[in-house]
N, C-alpha and C. Protein backbone atom coordinates (compact mmCIF):
# COMPACT_ATOMS: atom_id res chain seq x y z
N UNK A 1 0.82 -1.19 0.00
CA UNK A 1 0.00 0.00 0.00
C UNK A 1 0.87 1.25 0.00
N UNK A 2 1.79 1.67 0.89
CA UNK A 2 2.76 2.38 1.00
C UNK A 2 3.94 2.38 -0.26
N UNK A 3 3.99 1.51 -0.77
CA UNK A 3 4.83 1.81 -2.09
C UNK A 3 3.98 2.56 -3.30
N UNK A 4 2.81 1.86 -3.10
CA UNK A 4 2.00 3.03 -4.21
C UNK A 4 1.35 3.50 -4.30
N UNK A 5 1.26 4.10 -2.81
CA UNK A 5 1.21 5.36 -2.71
C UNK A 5 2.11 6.13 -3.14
N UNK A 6 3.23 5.96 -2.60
CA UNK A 6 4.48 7.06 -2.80
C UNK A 6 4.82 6.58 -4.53
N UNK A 7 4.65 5.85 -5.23
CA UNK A 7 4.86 6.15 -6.55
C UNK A 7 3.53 6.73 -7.12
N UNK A 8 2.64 7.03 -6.65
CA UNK A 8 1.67 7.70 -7.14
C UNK A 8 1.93 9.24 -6.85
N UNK A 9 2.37 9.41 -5.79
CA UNK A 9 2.95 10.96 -5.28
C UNK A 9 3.78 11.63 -5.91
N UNK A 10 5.39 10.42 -6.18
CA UNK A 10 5.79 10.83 -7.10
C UNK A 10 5.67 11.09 -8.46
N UNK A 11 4.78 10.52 -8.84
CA UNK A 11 4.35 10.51 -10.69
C UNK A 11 3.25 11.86 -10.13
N UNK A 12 2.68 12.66 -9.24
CA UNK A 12 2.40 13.60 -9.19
C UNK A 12 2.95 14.92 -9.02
N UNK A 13 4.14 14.86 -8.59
CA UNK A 13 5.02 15.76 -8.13
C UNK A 13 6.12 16.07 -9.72
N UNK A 14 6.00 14.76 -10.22
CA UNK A 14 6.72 15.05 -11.68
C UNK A 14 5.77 15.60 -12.59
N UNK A 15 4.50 15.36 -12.78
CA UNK A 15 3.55 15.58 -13.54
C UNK A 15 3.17 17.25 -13.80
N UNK A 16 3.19 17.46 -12.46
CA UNK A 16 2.75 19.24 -12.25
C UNK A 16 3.48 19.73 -11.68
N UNK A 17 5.34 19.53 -12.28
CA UNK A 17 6.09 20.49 -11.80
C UNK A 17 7.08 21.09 -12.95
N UNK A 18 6.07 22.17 -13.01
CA UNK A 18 6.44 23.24 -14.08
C UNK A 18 8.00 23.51 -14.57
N UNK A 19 9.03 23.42 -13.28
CA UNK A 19 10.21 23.73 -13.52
C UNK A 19 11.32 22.54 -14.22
N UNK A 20 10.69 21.32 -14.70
CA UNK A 20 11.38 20.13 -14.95
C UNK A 20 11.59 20.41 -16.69
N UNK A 21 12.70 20.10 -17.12
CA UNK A 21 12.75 20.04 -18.60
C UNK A 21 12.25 18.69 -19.33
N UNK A 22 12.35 17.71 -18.59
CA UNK A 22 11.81 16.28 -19.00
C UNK A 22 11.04 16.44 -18.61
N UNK A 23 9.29 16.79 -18.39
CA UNK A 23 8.30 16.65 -17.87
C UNK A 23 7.71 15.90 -19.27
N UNK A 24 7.77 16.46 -20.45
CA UNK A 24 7.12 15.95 -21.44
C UNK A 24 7.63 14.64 -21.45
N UNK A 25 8.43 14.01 -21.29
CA UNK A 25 9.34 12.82 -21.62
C UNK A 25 8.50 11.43 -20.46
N UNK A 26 8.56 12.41 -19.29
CA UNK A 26 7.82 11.49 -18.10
C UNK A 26 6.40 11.11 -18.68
N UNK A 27 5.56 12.56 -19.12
CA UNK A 27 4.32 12.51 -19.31
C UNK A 27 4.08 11.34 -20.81
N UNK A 28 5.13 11.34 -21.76
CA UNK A 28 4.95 10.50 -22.90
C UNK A 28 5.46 8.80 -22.23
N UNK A 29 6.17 9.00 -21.37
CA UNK A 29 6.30 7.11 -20.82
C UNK A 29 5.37 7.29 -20.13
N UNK A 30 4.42 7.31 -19.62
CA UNK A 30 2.86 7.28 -19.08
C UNK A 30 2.11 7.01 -20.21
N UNK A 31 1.92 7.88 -21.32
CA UNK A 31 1.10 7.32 -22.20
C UNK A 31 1.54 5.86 -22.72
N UNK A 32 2.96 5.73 -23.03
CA UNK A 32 2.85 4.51 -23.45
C UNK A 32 2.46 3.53 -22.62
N UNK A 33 2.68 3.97 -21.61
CA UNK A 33 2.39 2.62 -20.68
C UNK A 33 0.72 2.21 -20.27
N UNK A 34 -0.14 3.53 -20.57
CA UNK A 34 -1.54 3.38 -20.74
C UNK A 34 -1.99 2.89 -21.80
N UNK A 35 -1.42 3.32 -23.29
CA UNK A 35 -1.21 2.48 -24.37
C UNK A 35 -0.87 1.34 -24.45
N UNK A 36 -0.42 0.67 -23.96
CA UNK A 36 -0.03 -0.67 -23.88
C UNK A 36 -0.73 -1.56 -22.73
N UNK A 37 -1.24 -0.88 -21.85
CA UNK A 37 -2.22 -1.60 -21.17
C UNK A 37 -3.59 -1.50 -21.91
N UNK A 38 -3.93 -0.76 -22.55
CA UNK A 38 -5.49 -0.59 -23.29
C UNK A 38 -5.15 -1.60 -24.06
N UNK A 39 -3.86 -1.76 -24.93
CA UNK A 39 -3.68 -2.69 -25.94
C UNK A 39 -3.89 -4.00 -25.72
N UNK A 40 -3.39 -4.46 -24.46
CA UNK A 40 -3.20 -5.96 -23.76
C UNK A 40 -4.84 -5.89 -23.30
N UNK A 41 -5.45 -5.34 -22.93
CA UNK A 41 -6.71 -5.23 -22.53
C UNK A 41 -7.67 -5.93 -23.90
N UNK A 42 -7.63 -5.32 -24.31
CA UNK A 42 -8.26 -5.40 -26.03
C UNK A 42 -7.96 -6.38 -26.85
N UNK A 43 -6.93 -7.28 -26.50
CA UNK A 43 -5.94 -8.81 -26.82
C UNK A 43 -6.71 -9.30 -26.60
N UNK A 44 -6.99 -8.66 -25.00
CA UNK A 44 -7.32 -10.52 -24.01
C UNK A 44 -9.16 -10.37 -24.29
N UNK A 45 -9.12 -9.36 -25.10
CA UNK A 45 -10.86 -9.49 -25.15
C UNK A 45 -11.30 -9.90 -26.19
N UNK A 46 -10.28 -10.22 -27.72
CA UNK A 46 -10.45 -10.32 -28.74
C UNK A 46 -10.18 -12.18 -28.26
N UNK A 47 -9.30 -12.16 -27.66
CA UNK A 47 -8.56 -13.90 -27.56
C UNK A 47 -10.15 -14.93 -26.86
N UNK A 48 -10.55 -14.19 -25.63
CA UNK A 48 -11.86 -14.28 -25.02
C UNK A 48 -12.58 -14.82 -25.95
N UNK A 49 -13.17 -13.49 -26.89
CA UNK A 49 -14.44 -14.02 -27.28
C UNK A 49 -14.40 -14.84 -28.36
N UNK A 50 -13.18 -14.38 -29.22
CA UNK A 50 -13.20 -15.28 -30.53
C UNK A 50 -12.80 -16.78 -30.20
N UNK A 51 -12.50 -17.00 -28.73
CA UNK A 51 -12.14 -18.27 -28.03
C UNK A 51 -13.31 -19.71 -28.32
N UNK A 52 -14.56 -18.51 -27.84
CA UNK A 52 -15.58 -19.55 -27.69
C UNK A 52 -15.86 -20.39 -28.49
N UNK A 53 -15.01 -19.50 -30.32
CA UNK A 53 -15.39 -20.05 -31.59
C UNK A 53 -14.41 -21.29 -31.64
N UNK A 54 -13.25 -20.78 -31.69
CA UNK A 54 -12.53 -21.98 -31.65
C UNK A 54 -11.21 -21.22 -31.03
N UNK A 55 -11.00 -22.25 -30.08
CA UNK A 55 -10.55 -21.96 -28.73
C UNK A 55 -9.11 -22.32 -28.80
N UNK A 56 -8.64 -23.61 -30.18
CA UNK A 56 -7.59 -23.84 -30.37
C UNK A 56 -6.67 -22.67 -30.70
N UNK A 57 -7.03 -21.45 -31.12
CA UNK A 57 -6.08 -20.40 -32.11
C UNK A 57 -5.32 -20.44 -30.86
N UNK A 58 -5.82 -19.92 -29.77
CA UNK A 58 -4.56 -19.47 -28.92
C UNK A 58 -3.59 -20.05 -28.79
N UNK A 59 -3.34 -21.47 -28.99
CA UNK A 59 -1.91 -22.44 -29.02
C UNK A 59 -1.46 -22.20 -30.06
N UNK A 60 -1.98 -21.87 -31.81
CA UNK A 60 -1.86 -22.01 -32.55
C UNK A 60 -1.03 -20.08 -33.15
N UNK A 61 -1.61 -19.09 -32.31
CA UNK A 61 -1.36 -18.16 -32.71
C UNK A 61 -0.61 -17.35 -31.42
N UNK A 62 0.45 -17.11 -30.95
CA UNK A 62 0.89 -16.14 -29.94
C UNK A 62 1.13 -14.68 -29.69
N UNK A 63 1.10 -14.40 -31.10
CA UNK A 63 1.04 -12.74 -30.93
C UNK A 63 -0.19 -12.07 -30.86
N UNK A 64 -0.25 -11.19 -30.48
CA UNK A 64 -1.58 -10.47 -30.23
C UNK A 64 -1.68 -9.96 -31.73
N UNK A 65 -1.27 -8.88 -32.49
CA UNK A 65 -1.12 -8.58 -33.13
C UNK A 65 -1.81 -9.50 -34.76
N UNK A 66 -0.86 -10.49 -34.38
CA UNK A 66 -1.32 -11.48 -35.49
C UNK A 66 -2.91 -12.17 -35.25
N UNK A 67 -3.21 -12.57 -34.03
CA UNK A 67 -4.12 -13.13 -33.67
C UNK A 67 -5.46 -12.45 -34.14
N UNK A 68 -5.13 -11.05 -34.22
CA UNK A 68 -5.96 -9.83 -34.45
C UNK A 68 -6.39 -9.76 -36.04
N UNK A 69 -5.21 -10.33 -36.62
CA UNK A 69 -5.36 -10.20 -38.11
C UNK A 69 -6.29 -11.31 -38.46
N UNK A 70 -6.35 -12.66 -37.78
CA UNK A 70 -6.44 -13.66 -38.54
C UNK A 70 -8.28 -13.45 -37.87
């Protein structure tokens, strides 16, 4: 609980402090990292449902990406 908290404090204290020259840099590794969780989110929902159809792809296919195509 206490660890993240204090990394939440700190990703606030970097976020809205005007005087940092990397602030944009912090604020763009946040997006990716929200980006890439929406992404993995949206995997496991495509892997889910298209599962029910046939449930084998997932052994058959490991990338998200690809799995997406097919």
């Amino acid at each position: 609980m206490q660890l993240g908290l204090s990394h939440s404090l700190s990703r606030y204290k970097l976020k809205f402090s005007s005087d940092k020259v990397d602030t944009m840099i912090v604020q763009a590794v946040g997006l990716l990292d929200e980006l890439d969780k929406e992404i993995n989110t949206y995997a496991m929902r495509v892997k889910e449902w298209y599962g029910w159809h046939f449930p084998e792809m997932q052994a058959i296919v490991a990338e998200n990406a690809r799995y997406s195509k097919v």
